[in-house]
C-alpha atoms as a PDB file:
ATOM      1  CA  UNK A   1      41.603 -19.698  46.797  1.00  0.00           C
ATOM      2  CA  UNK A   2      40.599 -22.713  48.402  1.00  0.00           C
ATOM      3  CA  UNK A   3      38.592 -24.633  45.857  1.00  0.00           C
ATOM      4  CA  UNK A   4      38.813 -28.158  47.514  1.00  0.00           C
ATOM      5  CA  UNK A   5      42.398 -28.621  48.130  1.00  0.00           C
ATOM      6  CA  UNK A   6      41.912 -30.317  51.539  1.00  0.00           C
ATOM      7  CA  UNK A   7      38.914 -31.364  53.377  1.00  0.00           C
ATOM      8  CA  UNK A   8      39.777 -29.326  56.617  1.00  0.00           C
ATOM      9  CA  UNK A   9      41.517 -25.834  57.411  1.00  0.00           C
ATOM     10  CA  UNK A  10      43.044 -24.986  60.528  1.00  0.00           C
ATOM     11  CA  UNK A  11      42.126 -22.101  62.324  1.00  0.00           C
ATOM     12  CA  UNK A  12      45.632 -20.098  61.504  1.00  0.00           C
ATOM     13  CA  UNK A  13      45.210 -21.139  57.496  1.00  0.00           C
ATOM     14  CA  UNK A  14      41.971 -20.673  57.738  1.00  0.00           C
ATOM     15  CA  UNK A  15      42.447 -16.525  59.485  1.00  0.00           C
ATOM     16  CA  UNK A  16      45.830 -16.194  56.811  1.00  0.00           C
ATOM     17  CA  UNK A  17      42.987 -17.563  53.968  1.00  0.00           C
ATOM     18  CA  UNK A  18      40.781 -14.521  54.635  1.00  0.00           C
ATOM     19  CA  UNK A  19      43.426 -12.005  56.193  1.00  0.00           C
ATOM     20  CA  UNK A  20      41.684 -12.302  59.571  1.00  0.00           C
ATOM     21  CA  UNK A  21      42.992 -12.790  63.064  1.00  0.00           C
ATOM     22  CA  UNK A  22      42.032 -16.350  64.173  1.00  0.00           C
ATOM     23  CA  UNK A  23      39.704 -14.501  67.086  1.00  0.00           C
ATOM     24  CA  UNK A  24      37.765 -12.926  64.484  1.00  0.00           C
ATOM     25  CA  UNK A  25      36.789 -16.415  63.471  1.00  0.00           C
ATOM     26  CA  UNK A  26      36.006 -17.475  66.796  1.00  0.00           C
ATOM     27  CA  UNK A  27      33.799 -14.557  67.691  1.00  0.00           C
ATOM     28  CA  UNK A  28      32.416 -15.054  64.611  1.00  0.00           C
ATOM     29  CA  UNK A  29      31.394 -18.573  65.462  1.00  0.00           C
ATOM     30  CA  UNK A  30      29.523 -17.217  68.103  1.00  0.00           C
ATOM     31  CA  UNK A  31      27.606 -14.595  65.965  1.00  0.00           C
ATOM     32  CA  UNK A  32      26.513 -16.900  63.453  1.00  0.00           C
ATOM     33  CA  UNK A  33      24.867 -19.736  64.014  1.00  0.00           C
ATOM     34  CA  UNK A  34      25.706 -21.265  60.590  1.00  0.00           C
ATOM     35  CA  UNK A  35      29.191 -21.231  61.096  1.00  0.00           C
ATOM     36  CA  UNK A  36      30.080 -24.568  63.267  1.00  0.00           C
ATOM     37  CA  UNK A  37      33.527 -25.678  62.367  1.00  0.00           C
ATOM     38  CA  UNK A  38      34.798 -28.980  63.801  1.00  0.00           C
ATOM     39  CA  UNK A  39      36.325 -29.072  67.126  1.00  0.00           C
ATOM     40  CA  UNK A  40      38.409 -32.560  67.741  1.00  0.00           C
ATOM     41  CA  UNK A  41      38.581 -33.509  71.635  1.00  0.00           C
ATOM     42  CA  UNK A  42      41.125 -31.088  71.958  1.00  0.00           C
ATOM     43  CA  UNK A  43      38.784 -28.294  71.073  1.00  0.00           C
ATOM     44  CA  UNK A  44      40.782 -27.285  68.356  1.00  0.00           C
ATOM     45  CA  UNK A  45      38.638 -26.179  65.407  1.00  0.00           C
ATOM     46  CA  UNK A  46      38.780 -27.443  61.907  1.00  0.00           C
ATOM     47  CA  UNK A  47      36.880 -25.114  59.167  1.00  0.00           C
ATOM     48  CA  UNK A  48      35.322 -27.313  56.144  1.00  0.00           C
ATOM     49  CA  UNK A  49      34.319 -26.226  52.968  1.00  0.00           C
ATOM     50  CA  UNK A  50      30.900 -25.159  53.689  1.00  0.00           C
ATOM     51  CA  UNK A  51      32.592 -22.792  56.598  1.00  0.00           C
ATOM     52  CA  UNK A  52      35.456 -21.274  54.365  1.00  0.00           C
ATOM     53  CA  UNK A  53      32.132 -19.981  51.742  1.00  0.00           C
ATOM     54  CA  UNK A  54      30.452 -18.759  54.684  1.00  0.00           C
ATOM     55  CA  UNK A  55      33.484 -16.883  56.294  1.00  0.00           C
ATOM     56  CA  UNK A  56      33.887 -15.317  52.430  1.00  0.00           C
ATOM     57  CA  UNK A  57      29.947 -14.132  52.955  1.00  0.00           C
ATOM     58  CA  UNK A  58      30.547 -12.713  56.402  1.00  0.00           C
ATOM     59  CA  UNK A  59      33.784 -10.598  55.065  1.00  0.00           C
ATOM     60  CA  UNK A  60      31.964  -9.404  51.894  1.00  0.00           C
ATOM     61  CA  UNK A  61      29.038  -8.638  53.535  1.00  0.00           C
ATOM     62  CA  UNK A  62      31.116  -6.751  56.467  1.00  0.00           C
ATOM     63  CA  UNK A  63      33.998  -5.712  55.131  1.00  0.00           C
ATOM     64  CA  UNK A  64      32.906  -4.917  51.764  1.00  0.00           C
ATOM     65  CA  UNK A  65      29.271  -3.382  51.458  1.00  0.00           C
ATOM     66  CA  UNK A  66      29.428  -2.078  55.175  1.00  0.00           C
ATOM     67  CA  UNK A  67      26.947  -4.289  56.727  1.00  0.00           C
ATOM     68  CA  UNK A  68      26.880  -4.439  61.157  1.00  0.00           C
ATOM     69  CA  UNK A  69      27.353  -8.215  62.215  1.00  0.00           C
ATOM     70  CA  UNK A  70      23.652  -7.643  62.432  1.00  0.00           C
ATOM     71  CA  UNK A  71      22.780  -7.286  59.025  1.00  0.00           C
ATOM     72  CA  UNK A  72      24.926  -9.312  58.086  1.00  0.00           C
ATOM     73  CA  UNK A  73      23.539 -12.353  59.847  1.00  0.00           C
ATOM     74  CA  UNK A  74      19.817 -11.443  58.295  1.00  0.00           C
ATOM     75  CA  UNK A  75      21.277 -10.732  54.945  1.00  0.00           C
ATOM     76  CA  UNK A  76      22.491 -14.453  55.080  1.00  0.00           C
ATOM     77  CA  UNK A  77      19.527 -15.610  57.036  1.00  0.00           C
ATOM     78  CA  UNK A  78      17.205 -14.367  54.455  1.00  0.00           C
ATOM     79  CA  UNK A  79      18.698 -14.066  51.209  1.00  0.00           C
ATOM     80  CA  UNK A  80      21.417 -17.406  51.229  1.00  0.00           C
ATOM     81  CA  UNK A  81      22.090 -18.173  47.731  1.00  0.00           C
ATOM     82  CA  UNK A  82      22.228 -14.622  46.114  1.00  0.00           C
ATOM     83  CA  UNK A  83      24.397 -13.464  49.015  1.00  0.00           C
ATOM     84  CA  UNK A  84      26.807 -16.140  48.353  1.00  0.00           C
ATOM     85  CA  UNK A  85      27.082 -15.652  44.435  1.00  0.00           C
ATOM     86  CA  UNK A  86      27.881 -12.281  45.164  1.00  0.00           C
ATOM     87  CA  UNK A  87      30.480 -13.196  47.652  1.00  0.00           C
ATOM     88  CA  UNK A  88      32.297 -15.491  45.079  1.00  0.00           C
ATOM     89  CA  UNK A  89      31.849 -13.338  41.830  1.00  0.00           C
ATOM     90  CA  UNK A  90      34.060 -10.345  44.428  1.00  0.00           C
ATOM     91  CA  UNK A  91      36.589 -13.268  45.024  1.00  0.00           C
ATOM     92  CA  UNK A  92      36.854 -13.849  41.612  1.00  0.00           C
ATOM     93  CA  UNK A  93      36.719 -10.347  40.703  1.00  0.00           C
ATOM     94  CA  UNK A  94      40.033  -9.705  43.204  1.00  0.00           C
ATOM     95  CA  UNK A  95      41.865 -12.637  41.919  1.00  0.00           C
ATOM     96  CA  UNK A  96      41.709 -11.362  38.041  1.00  0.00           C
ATOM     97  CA  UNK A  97      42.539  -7.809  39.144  1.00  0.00           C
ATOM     98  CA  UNK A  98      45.900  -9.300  41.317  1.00  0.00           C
ATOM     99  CA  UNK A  99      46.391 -11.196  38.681  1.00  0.00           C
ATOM    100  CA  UNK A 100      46.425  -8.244  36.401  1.00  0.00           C
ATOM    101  CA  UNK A 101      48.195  -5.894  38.802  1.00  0.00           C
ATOM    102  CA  UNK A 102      51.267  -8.306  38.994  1.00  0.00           C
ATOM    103  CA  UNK A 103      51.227  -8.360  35.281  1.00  0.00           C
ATOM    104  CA  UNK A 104      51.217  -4.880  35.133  1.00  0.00           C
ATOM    105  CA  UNK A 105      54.139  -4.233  37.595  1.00  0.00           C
ATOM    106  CA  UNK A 106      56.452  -6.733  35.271  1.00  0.00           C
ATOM    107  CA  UNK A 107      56.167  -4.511  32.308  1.00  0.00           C
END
């Protein structure tokens, strides 16, 4: 998905990364405190590594098991690392089962 290919992602790669609009990110910012990407003088932000895995956490934990923006900013607050395993065993899990759909549909 993104597994160190550059150092920074623009906002727009970043939000076509995830499937997101780019303001989604930016309210997001907002929301969690964790989530600081860097802004040049320009303001224009630049998402690292560390962001893109917590930007995966927020859309599992929002998108997939249902959770408000509230929850989901305790779920990470308290519980980190296992909420971040889970996040990236789902984006694995959706890669293999693409993967396996396009093999399917060349048969």
């Amino acid at each position: 998905m993104f597994e160190a290919e550059k150092q920074y992602y623009s906002i727009s790669e970043t939000a076509e990364i995830f499937g997101v609009k780019p303001s989604l990110l930016r309210s997001w910012e907002n929301d969690f405190e964790l989530l600081k990407p860097f802004k040049n003088q320009k303001g224009t932000r630049f998402f690292t590594l560390k962001d893109m895995e917590i930007i995966r956490m927020i859309i599992y934990l929002t998108k997939d098991k249902g959770y408000t923006l509230h929850g989901a900013k305790e779920a990470i607050r308290c519980n980190f690392g296992k909420v971040a395993e889970q996040a990236e065993l789902i984006s694995k899990l959706n890669t293999v089962k693409e993967f396996l759909l396009a093999i399917k549909n060349n048969l």
